[in-house]
PDB file of N, CA and C in Angstrom:
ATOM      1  N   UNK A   1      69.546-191.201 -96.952  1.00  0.00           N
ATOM      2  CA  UNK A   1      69.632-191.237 -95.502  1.00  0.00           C
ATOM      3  C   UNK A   1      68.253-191.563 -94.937  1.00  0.00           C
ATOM      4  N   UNK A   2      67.966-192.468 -94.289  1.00  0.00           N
ATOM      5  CA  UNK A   2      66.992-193.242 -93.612  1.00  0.00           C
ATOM      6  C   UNK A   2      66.698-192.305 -92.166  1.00  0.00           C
ATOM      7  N   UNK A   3      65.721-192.215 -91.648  1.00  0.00           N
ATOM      8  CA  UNK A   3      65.276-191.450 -90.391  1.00  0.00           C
ATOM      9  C   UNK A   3      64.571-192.720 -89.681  1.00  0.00           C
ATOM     10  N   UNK A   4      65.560-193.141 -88.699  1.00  0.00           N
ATOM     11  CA  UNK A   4      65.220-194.317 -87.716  1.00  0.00           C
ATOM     12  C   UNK A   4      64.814-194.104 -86.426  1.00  0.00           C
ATOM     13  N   UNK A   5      63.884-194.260 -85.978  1.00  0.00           N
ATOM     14  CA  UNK A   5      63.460-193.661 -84.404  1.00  0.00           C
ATOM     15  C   UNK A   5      63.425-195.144 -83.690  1.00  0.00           C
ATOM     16  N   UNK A   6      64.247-195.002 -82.780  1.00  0.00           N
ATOM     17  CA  UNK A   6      64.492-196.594 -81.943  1.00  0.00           C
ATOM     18  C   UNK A   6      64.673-195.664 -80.551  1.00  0.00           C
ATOM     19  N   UNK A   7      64.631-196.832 -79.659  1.00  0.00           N
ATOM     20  CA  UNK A   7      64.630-196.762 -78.143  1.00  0.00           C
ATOM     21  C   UNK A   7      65.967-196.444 -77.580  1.00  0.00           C
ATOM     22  N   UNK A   8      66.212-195.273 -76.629  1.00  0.00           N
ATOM     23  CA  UNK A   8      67.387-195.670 -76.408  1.00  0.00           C
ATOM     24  C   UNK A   8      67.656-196.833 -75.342  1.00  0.00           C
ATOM     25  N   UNK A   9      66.977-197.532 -75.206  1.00  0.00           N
ATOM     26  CA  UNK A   9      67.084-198.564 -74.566  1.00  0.00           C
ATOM     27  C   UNK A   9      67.757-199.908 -74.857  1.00  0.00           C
ATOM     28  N   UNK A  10      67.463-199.951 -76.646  1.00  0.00           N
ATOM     29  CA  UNK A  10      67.814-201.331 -77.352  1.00  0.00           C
ATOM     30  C   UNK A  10      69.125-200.916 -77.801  1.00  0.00           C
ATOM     31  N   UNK A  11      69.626-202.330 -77.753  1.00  0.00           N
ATOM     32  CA  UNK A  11      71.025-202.057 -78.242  1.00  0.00           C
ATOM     33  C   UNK A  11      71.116-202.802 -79.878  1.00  0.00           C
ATOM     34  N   UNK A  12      72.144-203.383 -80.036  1.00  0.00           N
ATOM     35  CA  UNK A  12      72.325-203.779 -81.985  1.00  0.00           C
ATOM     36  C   UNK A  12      71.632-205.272 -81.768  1.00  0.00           C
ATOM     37  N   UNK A  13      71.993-206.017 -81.051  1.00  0.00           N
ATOM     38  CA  UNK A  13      71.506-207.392 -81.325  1.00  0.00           C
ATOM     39  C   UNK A  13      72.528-208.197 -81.897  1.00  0.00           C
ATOM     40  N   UNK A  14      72.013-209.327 -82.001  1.00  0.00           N
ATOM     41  CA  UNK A  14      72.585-210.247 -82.703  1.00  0.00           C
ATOM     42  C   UNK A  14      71.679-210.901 -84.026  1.00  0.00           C
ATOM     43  N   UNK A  15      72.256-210.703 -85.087  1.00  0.00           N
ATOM     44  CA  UNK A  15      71.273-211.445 -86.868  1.00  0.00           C
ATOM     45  C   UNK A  15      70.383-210.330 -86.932  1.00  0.00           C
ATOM     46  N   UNK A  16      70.138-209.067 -86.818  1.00  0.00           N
ATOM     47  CA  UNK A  16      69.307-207.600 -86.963  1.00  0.00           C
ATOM     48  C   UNK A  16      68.012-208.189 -85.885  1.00  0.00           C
ATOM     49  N   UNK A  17      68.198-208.522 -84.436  1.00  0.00           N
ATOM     50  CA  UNK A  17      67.465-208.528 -83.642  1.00  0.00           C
ATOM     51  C   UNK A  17      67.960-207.882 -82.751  1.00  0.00           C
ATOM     52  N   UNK A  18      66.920-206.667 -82.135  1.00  0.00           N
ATOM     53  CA  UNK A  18      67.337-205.923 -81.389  1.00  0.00           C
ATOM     54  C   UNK A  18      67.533-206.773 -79.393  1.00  0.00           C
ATOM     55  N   UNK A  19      68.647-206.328 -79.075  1.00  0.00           N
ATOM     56  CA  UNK A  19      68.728-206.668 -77.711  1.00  0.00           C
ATOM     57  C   UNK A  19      68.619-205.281 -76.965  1.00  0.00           C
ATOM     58  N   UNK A  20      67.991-205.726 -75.751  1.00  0.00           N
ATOM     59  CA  UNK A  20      67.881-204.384 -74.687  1.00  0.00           C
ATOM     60  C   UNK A  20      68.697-204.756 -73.591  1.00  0.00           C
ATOM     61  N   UNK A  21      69.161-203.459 -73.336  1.00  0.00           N
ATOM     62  CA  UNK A  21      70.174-203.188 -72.875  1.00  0.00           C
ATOM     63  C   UNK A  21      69.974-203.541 -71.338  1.00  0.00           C
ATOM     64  N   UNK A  22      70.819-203.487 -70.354  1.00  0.00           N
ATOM     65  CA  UNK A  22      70.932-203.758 -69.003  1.00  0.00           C
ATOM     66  C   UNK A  22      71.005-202.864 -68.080  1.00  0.00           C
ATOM     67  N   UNK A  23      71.036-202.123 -67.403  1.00  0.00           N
ATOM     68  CA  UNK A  23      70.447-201.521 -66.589  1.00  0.00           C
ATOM     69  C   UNK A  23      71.235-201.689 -64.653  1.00  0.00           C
ATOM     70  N   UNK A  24      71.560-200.630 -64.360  1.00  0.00           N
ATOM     71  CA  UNK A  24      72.007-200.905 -63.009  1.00  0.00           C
ATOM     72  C   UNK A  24      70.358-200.841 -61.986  1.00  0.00           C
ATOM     73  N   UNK A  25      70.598-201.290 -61.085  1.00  0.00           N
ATOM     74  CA  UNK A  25      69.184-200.692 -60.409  1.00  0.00           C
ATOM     75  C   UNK A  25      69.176-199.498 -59.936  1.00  0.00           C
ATOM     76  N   UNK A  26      69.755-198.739 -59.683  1.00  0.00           N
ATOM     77  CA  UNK A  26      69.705-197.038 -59.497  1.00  0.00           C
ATOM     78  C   UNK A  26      68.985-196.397 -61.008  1.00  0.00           C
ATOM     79  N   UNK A  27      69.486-196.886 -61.503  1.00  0.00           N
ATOM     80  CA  UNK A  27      69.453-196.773 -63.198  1.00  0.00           C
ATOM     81  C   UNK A  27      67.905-196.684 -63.395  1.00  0.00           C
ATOM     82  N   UNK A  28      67.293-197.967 -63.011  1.00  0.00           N
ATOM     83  CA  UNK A  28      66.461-198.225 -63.176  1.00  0.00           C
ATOM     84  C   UNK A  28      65.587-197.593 -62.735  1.00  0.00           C
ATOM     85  N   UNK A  29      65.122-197.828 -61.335  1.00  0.00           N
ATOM     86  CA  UNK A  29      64.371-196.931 -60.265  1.00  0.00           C
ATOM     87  C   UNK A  29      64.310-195.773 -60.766  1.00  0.00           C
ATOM     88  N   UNK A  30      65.682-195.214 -60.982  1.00  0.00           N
ATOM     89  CA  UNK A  30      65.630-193.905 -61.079  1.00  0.00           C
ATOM     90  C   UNK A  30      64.358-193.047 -62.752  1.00  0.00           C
ATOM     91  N   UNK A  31      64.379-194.303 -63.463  1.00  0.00           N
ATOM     92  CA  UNK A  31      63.736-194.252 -64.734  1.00  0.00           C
ATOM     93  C   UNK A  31      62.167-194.588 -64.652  1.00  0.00           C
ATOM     94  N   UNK A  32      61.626-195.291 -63.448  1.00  0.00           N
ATOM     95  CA  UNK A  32      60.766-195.795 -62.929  1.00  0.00           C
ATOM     96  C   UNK A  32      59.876-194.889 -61.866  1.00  0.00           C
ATOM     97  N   UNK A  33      60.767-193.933 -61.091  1.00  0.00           N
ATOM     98  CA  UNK A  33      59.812-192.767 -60.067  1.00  0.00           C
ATOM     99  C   UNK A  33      59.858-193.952 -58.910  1.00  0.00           C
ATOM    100  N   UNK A  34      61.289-194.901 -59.084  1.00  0.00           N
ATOM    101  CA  UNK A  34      60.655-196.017 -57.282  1.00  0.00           C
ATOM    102  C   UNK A  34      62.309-195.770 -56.629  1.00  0.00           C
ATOM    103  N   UNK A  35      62.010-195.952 -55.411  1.00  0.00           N
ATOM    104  CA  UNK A  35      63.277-196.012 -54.556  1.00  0.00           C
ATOM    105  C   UNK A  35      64.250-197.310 -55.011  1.00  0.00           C
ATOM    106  N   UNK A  36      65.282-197.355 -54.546  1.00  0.00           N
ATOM    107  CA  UNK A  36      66.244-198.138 -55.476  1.00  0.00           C
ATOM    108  C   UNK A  36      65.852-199.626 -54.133  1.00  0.00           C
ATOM    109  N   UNK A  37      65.658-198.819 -53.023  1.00  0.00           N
ATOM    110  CA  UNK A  37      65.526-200.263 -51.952  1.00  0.00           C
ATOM    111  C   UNK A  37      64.468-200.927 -52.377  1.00  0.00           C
ATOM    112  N   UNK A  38      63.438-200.251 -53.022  1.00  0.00           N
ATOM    113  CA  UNK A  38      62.177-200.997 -52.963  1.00  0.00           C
ATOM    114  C   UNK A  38      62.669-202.078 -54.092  1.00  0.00           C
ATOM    115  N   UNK A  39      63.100-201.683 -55.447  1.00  0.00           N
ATOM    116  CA  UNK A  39      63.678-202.436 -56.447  1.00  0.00           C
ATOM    117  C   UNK A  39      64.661-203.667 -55.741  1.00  0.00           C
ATOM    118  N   UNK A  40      65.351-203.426 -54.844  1.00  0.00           N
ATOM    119  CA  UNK A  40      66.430-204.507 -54.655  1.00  0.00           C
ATOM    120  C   UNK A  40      65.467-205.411 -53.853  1.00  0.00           C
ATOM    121  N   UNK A  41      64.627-205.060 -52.984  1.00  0.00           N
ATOM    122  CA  UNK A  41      63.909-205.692 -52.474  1.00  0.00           C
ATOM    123  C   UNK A  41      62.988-206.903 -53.301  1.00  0.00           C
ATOM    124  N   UNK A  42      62.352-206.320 -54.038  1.00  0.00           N
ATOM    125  CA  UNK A  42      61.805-207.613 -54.949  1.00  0.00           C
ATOM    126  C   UNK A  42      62.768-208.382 -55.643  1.00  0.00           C
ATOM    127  N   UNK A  43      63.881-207.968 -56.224  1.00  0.00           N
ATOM    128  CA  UNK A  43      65.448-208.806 -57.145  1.00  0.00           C
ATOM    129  C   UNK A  43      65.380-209.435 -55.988  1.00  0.00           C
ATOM    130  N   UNK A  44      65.461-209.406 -54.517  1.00  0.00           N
ATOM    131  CA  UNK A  44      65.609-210.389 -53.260  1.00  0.00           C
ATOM    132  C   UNK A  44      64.708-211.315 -53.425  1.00  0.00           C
ATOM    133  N   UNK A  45      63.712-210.689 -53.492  1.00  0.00           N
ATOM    134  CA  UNK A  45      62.277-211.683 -53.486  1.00  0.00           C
ATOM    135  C   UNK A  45      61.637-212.727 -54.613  1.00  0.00           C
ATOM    136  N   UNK A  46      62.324-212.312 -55.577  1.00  0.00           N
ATOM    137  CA  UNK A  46      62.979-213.401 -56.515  1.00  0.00           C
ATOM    138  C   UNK A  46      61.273-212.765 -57.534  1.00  0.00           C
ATOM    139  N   UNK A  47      60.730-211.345 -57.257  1.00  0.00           N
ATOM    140  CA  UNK A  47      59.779-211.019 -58.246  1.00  0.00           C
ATOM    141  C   UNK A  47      60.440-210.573 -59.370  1.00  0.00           C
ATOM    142  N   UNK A  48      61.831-209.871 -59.496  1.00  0.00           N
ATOM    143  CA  UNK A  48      62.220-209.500 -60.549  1.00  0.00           C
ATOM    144  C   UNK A  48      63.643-210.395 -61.012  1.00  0.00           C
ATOM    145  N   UNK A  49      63.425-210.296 -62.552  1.00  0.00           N
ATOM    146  CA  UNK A  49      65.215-210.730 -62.436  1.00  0.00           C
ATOM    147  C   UNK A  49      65.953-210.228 -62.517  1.00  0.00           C
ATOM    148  N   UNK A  50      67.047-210.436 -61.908  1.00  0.00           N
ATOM    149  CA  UNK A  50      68.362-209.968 -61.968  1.00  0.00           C
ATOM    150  C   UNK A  50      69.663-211.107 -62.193  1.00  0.00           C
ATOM    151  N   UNK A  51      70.534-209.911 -63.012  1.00  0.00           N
ATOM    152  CA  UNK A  51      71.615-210.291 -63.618  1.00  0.00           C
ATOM    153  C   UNK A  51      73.341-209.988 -62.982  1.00  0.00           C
ATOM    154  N   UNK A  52      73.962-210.959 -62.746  1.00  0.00           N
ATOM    155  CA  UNK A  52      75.215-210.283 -62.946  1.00  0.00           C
ATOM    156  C   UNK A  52      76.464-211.232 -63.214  1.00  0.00           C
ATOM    157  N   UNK A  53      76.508-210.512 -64.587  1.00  0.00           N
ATOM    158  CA  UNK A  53      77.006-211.242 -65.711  1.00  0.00           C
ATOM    159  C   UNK A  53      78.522-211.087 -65.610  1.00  0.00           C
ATOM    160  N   UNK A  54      79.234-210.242 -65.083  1.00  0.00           N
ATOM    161  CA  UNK A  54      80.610-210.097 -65.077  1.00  0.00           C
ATOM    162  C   UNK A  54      81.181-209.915 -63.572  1.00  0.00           C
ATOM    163  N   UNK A  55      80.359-209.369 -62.722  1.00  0.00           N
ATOM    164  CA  UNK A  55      80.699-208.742 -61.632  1.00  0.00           C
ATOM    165  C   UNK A  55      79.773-208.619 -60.477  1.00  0.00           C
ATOM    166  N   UNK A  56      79.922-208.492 -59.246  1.00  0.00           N
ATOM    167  CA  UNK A  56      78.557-208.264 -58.527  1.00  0.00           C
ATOM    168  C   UNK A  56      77.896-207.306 -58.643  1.00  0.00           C
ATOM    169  N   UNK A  57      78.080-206.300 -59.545  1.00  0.00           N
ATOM    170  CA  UNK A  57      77.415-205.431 -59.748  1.00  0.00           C
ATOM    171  C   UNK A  57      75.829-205.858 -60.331  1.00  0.00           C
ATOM    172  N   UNK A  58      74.340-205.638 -59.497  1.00  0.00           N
ATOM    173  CA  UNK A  58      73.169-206.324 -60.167  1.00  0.00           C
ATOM    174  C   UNK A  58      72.523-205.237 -61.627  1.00  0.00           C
ATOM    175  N   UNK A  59      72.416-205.893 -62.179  1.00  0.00           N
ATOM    176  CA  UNK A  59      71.349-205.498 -63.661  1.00  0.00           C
ATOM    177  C   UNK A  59      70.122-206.189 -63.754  1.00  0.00           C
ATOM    178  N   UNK A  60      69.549-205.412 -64.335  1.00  0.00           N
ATOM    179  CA  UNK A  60      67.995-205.600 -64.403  1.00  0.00           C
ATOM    180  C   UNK A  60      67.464-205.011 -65.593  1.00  0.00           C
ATOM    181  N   UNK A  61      67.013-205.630 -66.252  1.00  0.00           N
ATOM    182  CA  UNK A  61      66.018-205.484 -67.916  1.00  0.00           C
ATOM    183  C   UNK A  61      64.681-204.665 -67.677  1.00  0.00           C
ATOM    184  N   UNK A  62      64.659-203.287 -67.942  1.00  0.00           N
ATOM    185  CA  UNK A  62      63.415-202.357 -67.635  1.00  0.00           C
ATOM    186  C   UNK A  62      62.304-202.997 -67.864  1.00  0.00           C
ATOM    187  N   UNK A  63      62.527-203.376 -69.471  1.00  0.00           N
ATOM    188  CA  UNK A  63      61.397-204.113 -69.578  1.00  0.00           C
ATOM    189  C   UNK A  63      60.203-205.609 -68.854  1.00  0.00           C
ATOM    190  N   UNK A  64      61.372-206.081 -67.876  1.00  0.00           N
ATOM    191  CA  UNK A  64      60.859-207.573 -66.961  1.00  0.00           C
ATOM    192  C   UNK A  64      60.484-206.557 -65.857  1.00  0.00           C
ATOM    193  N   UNK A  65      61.256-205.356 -65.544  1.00  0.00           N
ATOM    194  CA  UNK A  65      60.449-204.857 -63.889  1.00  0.00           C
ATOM    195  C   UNK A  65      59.333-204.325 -64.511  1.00  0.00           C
ATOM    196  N   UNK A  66      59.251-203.598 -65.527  1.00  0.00           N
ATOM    197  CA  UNK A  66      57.687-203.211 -65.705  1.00  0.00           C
ATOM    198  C   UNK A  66      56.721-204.324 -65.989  1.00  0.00           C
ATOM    199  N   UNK A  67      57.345-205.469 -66.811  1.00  0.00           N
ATOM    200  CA  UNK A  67      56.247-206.534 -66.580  1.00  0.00           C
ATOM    201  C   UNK A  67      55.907-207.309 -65.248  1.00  0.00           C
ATOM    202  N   UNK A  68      56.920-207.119 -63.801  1.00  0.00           N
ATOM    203  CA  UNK A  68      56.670-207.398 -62.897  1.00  0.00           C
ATOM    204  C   UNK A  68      56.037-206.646 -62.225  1.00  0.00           C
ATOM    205  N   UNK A  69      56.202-205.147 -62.176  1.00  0.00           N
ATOM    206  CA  UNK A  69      54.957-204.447 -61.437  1.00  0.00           C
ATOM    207  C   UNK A  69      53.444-205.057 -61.971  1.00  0.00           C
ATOM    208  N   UNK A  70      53.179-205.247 -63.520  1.00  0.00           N
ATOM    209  CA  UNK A  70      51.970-204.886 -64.143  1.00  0.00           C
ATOM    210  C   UNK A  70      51.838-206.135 -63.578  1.00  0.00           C
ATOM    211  N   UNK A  71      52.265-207.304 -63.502  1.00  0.00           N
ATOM    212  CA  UNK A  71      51.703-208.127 -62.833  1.00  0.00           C
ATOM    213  C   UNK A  71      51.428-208.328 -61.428  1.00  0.00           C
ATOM    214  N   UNK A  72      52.008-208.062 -60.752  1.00  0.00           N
ATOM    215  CA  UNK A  72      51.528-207.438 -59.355  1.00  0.00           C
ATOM    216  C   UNK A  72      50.566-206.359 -59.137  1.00  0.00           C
ATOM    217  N   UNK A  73      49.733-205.926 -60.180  1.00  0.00           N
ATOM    218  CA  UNK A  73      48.915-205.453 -59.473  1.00  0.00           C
ATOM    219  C   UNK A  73      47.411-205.678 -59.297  1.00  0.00           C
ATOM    220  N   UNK A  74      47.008-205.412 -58.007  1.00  0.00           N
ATOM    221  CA  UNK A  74      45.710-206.240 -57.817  1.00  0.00           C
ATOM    222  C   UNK A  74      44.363-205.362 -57.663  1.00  0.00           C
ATOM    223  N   UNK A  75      43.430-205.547 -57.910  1.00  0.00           N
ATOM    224  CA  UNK A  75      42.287-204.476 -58.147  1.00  0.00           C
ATOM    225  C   UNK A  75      41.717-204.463 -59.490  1.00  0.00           C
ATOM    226  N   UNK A  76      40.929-203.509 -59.836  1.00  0.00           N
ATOM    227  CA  UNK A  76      40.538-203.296 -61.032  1.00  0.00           C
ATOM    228  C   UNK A  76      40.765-201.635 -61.166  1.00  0.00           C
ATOM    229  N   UNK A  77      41.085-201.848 -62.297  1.00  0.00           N
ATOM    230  CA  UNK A  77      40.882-199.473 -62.241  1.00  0.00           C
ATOM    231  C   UNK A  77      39.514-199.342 -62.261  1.00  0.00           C
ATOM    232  N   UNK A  78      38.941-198.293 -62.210  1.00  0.00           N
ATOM    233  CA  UNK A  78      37.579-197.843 -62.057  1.00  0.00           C
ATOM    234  C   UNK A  78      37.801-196.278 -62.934  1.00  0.00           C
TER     235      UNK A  78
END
Protein backbone atom coordinates (compact mmCIF):
# COMPACT_ATOMS: atom_id res chain seq x y z
CA UNK A 1 0.00 0.00 0.00
CA UNK A 2 1.49 3.26 -1.32
CA UNK A 3 0.88 6.60 0.92
CA UNK A 4 -0.05 9.30 -1.77
CA UNK A 5 -0.49 12.90 -0.63
CA UNK A 6 -2.19 14.87 -3.62
CA UNK A 7 -4.33 18.02 -3.67
CA UNK A 8 -7.72 17.88 -3.14
CA UNK A 9 -7.99 20.02 -5.83
CA UNK A 10 -6.65 17.70 -8.79
CA UNK A 11 -8.70 15.39 -10.22
CA UNK A 12 -7.48 11.81 -12.32
CA UNK A 13 -6.58 13.32 -15.64
CA UNK A 14 -6.26 12.02 -18.71
CA UNK A 15 -2.74 9.38 -19.75
CA UNK A 16 -1.68 9.75 -15.58
CA UNK A 17 -1.80 13.64 -15.97
CA UNK A 18 -3.33 15.22 -13.31
CA UNK A 19 -6.34 17.70 -14.20
CA UNK A 20 -7.64 20.35 -11.68
CA UNK A 21 -10.71 20.51 -10.94
CA UNK A 22 -13.33 23.46 -11.52
CA UNK A 23 -14.59 25.41 -9.14
CA UNK A 24 -17.91 27.53 -8.74
CA UNK A 25 -17.01 31.15 -7.83
CA UNK A 26 -18.53 31.11 -4.34
CA UNK A 27 -16.37 28.09 -4.17
CA UNK A 28 -13.67 29.88 -4.94
CA UNK A 29 -13.72 33.22 -3.12
CA UNK A 30 -14.81 31.44 -0.47
CA UNK A 31 -11.22 29.40 -0.53
CA UNK A 32 -9.49 32.69 -1.33
CA UNK A 33 -10.73 35.15 1.93
CA UNK A 34 -12.41 37.53 -1.32
CA UNK A 35 -16.04 38.46 -1.77
CA UNK A 36 -17.66 36.45 -4.52
CA UNK A 37 -18.62 40.11 -6.31
CA UNK A 38 -15.19 41.10 -6.34
CA UNK A 39 -14.32 37.60 -8.20
CA UNK A 40 -17.22 37.98 -10.75
CA UNK A 41 -16.12 41.30 -11.28
CA UNK A 42 -12.74 40.60 -12.79
CA UNK A 43 -14.37 37.03 -14.82
CA UNK A 44 -16.34 40.45 -16.26
CA UNK A 45 -13.26 42.18 -16.81
CA UNK A 46 -11.93 39.52 -18.75
CA UNK A 47 -8.73 39.38 -15.80
CA UNK A 48 -9.76 35.95 -14.93
CA UNK A 49 -11.02 32.98 -16.85
CA UNK A 50 -13.99 31.63 -16.76
CA UNK A 51 -15.74 28.59 -17.84
CA UNK A 52 -19.08 27.29 -18.58
CA UNK A 53 -18.91 24.17 -20.01
CA UNK A 54 -22.42 22.66 -19.64
CA UNK A 55 -24.57 25.31 -18.21
CA UNK A 56 -24.55 28.97 -17.17
CA UNK A 57 -23.41 28.12 -14.20
CA UNK A 58 -19.53 30.11 -14.17
CA UNK A 59 -16.27 27.99 -13.11
CA UNK A 60 -13.08 29.13 -12.51
CA UNK A 61 -9.57 27.18 -12.10
CA UNK A 62 -8.08 28.31 -8.48
CA UNK A 63 -5.08 27.99 -9.83
CA UNK A 64 -5.49 30.97 -12.99
CA UNK A 65 -7.24 33.37 -10.14
CA UNK A 66 -4.25 33.04 -8.01
CA UNK A 67 -2.05 33.54 -10.97
CA UNK A 68 -4.24 36.55 -11.77
CA UNK A 69 -4.09 38.23 -8.47
CA UNK A 70 -0.09 37.57 -8.35
CA UNK A 71 -0.05 39.29 -11.41
CA UNK A 72 -1.90 42.21 -10.57
CA UNK A 73 0.01 43.18 -8.08
CA UNK A 74 1.89 46.35 -8.09
CA UNK A 75 4.61 47.59 -5.65
CA UNK A 76 7.42 45.90 -4.23
CA UNK A 77 7.17 44.15 -0.61
CA UNK A 78 9.54 45.78 1.69
Amino acid sequence: MTNQTSSPNIGKGINGIPAEKFLTVATAAAALGVHTWALRRAIKNGAIPAYTPFNSRILVRLSEVVAAIDASKTGSAR
